[in-house]
Structures are given as structure tokens and as C-alpha cells.
C-alpha atoms as a PDB file:
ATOM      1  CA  UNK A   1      59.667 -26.476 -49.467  1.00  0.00           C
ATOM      2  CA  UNK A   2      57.092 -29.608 -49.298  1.00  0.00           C
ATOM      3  CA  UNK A   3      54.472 -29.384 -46.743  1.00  0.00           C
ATOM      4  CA  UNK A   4      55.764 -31.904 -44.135  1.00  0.00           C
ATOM      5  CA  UNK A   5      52.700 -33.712 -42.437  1.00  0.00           C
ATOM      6  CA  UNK A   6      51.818 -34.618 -39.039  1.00  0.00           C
ATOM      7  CA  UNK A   7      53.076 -37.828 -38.339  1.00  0.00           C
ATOM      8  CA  UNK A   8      50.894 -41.082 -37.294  1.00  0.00           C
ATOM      9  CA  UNK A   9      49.920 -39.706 -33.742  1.00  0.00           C
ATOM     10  CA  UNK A  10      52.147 -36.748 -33.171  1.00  0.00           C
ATOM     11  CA  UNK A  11      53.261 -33.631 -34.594  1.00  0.00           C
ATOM     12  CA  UNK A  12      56.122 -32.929 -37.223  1.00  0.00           C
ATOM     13  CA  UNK A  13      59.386 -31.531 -35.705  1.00  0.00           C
ATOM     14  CA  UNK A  14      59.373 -28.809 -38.696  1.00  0.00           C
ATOM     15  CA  UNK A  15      55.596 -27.969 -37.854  1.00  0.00           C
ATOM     16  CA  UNK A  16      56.127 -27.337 -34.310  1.00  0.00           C
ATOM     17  CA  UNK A  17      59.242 -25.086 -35.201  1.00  0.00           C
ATOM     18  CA  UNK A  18      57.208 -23.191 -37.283  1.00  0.00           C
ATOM     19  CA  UNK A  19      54.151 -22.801 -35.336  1.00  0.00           C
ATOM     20  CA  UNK A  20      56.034 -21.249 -32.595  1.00  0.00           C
ATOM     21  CA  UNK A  21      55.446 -24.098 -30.541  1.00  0.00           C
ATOM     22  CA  UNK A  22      57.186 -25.086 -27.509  1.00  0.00           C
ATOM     23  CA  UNK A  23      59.626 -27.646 -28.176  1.00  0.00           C
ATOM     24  CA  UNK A  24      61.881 -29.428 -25.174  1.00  0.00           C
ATOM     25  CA  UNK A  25      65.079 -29.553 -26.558  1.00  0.00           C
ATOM     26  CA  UNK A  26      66.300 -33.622 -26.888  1.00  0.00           C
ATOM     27  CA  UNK A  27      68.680 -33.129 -29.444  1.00  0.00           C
ATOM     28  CA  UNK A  28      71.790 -34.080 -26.900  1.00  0.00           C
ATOM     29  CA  UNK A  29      70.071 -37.288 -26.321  1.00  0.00           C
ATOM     30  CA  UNK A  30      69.449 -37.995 -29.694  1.00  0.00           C
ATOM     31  CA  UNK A  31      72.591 -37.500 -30.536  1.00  0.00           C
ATOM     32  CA  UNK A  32      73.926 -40.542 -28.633  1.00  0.00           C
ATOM     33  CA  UNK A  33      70.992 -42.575 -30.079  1.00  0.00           C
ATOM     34  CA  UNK A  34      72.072 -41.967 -33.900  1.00  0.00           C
ATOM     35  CA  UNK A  35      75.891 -43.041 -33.514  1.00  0.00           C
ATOM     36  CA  UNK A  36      77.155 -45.452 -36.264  1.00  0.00           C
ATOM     37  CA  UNK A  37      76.914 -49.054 -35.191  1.00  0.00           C
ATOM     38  CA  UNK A  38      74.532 -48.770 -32.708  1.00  0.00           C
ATOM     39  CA  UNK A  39      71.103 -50.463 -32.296  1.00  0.00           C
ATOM     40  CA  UNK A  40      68.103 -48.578 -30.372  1.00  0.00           C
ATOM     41  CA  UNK A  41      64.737 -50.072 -28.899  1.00  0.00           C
ATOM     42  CA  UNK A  42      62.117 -47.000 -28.301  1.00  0.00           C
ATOM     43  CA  UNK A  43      59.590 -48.143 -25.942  1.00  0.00           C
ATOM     44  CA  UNK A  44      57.414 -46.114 -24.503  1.00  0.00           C
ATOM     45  CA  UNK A  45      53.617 -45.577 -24.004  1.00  0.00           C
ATOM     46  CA  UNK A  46      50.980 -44.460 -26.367  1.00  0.00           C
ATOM     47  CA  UNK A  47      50.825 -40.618 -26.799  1.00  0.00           C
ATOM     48  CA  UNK A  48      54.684 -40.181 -25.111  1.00  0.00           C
ATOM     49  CA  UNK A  49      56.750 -38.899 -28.646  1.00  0.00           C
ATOM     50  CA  UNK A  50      58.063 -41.785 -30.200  1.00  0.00           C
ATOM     51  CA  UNK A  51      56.595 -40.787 -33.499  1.00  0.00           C
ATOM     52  CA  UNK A  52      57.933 -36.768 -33.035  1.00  0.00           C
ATOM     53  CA  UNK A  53      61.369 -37.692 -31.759  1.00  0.00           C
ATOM     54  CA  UNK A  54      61.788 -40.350 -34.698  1.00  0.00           C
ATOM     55  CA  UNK A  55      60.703 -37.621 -36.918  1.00  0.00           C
ATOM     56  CA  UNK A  56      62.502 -35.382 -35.422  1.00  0.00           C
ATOM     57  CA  UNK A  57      65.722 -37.739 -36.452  1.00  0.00           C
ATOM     58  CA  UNK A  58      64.921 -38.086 -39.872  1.00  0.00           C
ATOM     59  CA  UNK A  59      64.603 -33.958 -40.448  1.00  0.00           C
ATOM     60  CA  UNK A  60      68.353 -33.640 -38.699  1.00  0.00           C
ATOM     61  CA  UNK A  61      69.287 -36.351 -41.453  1.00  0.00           C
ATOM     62  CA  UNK A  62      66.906 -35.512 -43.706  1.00  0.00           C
ATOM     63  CA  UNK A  63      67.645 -31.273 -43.377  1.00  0.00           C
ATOM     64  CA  UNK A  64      70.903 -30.565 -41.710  1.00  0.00           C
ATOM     65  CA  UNK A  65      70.803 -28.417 -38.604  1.00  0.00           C
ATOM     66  CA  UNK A  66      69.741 -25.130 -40.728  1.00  0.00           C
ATOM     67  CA  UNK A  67      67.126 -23.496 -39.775  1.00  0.00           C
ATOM     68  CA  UNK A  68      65.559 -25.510 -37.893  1.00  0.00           C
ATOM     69  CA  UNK A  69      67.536 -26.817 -35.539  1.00  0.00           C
ATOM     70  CA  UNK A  70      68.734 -22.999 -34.217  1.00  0.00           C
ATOM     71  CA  UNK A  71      68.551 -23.058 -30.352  1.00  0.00           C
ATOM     72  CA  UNK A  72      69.320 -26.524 -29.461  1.00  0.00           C
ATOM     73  CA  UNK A  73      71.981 -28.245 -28.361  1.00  0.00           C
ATOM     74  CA  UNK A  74      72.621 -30.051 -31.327  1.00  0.00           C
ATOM     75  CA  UNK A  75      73.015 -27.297 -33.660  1.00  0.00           C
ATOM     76  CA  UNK A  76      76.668 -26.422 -32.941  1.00  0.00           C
ATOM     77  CA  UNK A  77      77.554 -30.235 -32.422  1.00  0.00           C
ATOM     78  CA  UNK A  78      76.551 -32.021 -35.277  1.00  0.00           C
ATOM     79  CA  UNK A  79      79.084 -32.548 -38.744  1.00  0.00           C
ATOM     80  CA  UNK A  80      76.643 -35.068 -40.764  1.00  0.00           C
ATOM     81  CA  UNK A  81      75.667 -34.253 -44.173  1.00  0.00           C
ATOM     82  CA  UNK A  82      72.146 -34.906 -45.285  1.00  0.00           C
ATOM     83  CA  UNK A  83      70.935 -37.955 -46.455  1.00  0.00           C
ATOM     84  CA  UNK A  84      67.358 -39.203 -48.294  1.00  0.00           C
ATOM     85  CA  UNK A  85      65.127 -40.161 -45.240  1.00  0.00           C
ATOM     86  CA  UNK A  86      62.926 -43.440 -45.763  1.00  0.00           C
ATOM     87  CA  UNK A  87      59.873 -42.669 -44.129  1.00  0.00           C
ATOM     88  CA  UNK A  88      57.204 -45.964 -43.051  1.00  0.00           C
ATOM     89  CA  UNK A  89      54.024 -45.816 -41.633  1.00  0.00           C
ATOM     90  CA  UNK A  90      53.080 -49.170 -41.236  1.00  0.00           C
ATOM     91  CA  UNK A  91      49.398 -48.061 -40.215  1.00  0.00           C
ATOM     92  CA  UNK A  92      47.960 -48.402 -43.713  1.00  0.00           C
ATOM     93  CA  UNK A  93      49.776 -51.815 -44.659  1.00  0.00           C
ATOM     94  CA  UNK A  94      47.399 -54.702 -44.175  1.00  0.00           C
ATOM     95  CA  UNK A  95      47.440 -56.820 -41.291  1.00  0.00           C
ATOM     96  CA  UNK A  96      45.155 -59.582 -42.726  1.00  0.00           C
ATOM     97  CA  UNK A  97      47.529 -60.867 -45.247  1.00  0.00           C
ATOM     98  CA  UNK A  98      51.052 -60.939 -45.142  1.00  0.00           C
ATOM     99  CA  UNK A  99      50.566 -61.091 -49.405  1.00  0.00           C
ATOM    100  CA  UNK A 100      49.121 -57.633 -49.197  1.00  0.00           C
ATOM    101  CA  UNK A 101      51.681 -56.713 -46.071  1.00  0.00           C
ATOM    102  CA  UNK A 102      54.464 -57.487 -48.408  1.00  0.00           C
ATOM    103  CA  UNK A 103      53.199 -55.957 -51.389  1.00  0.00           C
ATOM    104  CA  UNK A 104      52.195 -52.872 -49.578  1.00  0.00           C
ATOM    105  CA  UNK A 105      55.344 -52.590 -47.909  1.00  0.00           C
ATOM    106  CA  UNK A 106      57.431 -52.995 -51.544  1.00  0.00           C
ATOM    107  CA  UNK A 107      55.482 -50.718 -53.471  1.00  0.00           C
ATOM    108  CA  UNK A 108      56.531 -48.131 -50.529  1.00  0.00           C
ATOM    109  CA  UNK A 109      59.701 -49.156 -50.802  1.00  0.00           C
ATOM    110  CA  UNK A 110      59.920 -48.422 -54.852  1.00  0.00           C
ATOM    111  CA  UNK A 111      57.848 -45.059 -55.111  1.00  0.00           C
ATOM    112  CA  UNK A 112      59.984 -43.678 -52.699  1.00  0.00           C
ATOM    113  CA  UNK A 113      63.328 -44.705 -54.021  1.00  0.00           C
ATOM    114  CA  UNK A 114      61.657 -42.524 -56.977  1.00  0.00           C
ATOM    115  CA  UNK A 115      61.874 -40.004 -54.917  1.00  0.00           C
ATOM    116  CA  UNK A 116      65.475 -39.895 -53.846  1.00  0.00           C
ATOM    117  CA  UNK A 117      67.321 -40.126 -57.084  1.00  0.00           C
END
């Protein structure tokens, strides 16, 4: 299994599970955020999740419920199958030129399509 990393500000879902860590189980609320066809705004303040509760919706996509997801609520109430997760951090794109913006951003884009097929 690949070493997931911390994510921009937070931790990973998979690293907390691992480490023991306590964890306050938002998996019921996420699932009503993830249903097909609907559009979600996370706003919040700095340092309040959004990067571990985003990453904790790509490993349920990314991973399936097993074994990680044990204990929640989630776990005996979700039927997706798992799907290639697209994962952006726009922190190291450049913000001086959309030219480099745009090329950074594509070049993400293609190596990690290399990495789902």
C-alpha cells in the first residue's frame, strides 16, 4: 500500500486510522454530501477540516469501506464501488501567471491520468 501523505493543512483520513487517532465519526453527513447530482460549497475557517473531510471522501471512493472505514456509520450503508480519485493541491500552482497556472494545472492533470489506467 502507498504511503498516503498529510494533506495541505490537515491530516490523512488513512493516517489518523492508523495512528490510533481519535477520529469523530462524519461519515453519515458525508454521505448526504456525495449523492449523484448534487453540488456542495465547503466553507469554513482556516484549521476547521475541510482538507481531512475532503480527503476523507476521496479514500471512501478511492478505497471502499474496508478496513478503514470499520466503526462508522457509513460502513454498513454504503454500495459504491471504487473509483480513481483526482487529487489537486492548488498550493504549488502559480498565482503570478495564469500561463504557468494553466500549465501547472494540465501537467497535473496528465501525470495523473498515468496513474489511473
Amino acid at each position: 500500500m502507498s504511503k498516503i501523505r498529510e494533506t495541505a493543512l490537515g491530516q490523512s483520513f488513512i493516517n489518523i486510522i492508523e495512528a490510533n487517532q481519535i477520529y469523530v465519526d462524519k461519515t453519515k453527513q458525508i454521505s448526504s454530501l456525495v449523492r449523484p447530482n448534487r453540488r456542495v460549497f465547503l466553507s469554513r475557517p482556516r484549521r476547521f477540516g475541510k482538507s481531512t473531510i475532503l480527503d476523507t471522501i476521496a479514500t471512501l471512493f478511492e478505497k471502499g469501506v474496508e478496513p478503514y472505514f470499520k466503526d462508522t456509520w457509513i460502513y454498513d450503508n454504503w454500495n459504491e464501488k471504487t473509483y480513481p480519485v483526482l487529487r489537486l493541491n492548488f498550493l504549488n500552482f502559480s498565482v503570478s501567471s495564469i500561463e504557468q497556472f494553466e500549465f501547472d494545472f494540465v501537467d497535473r492533470i496528465n501525470y495523473s491520468s498515468r496513474n489511473f489506467f
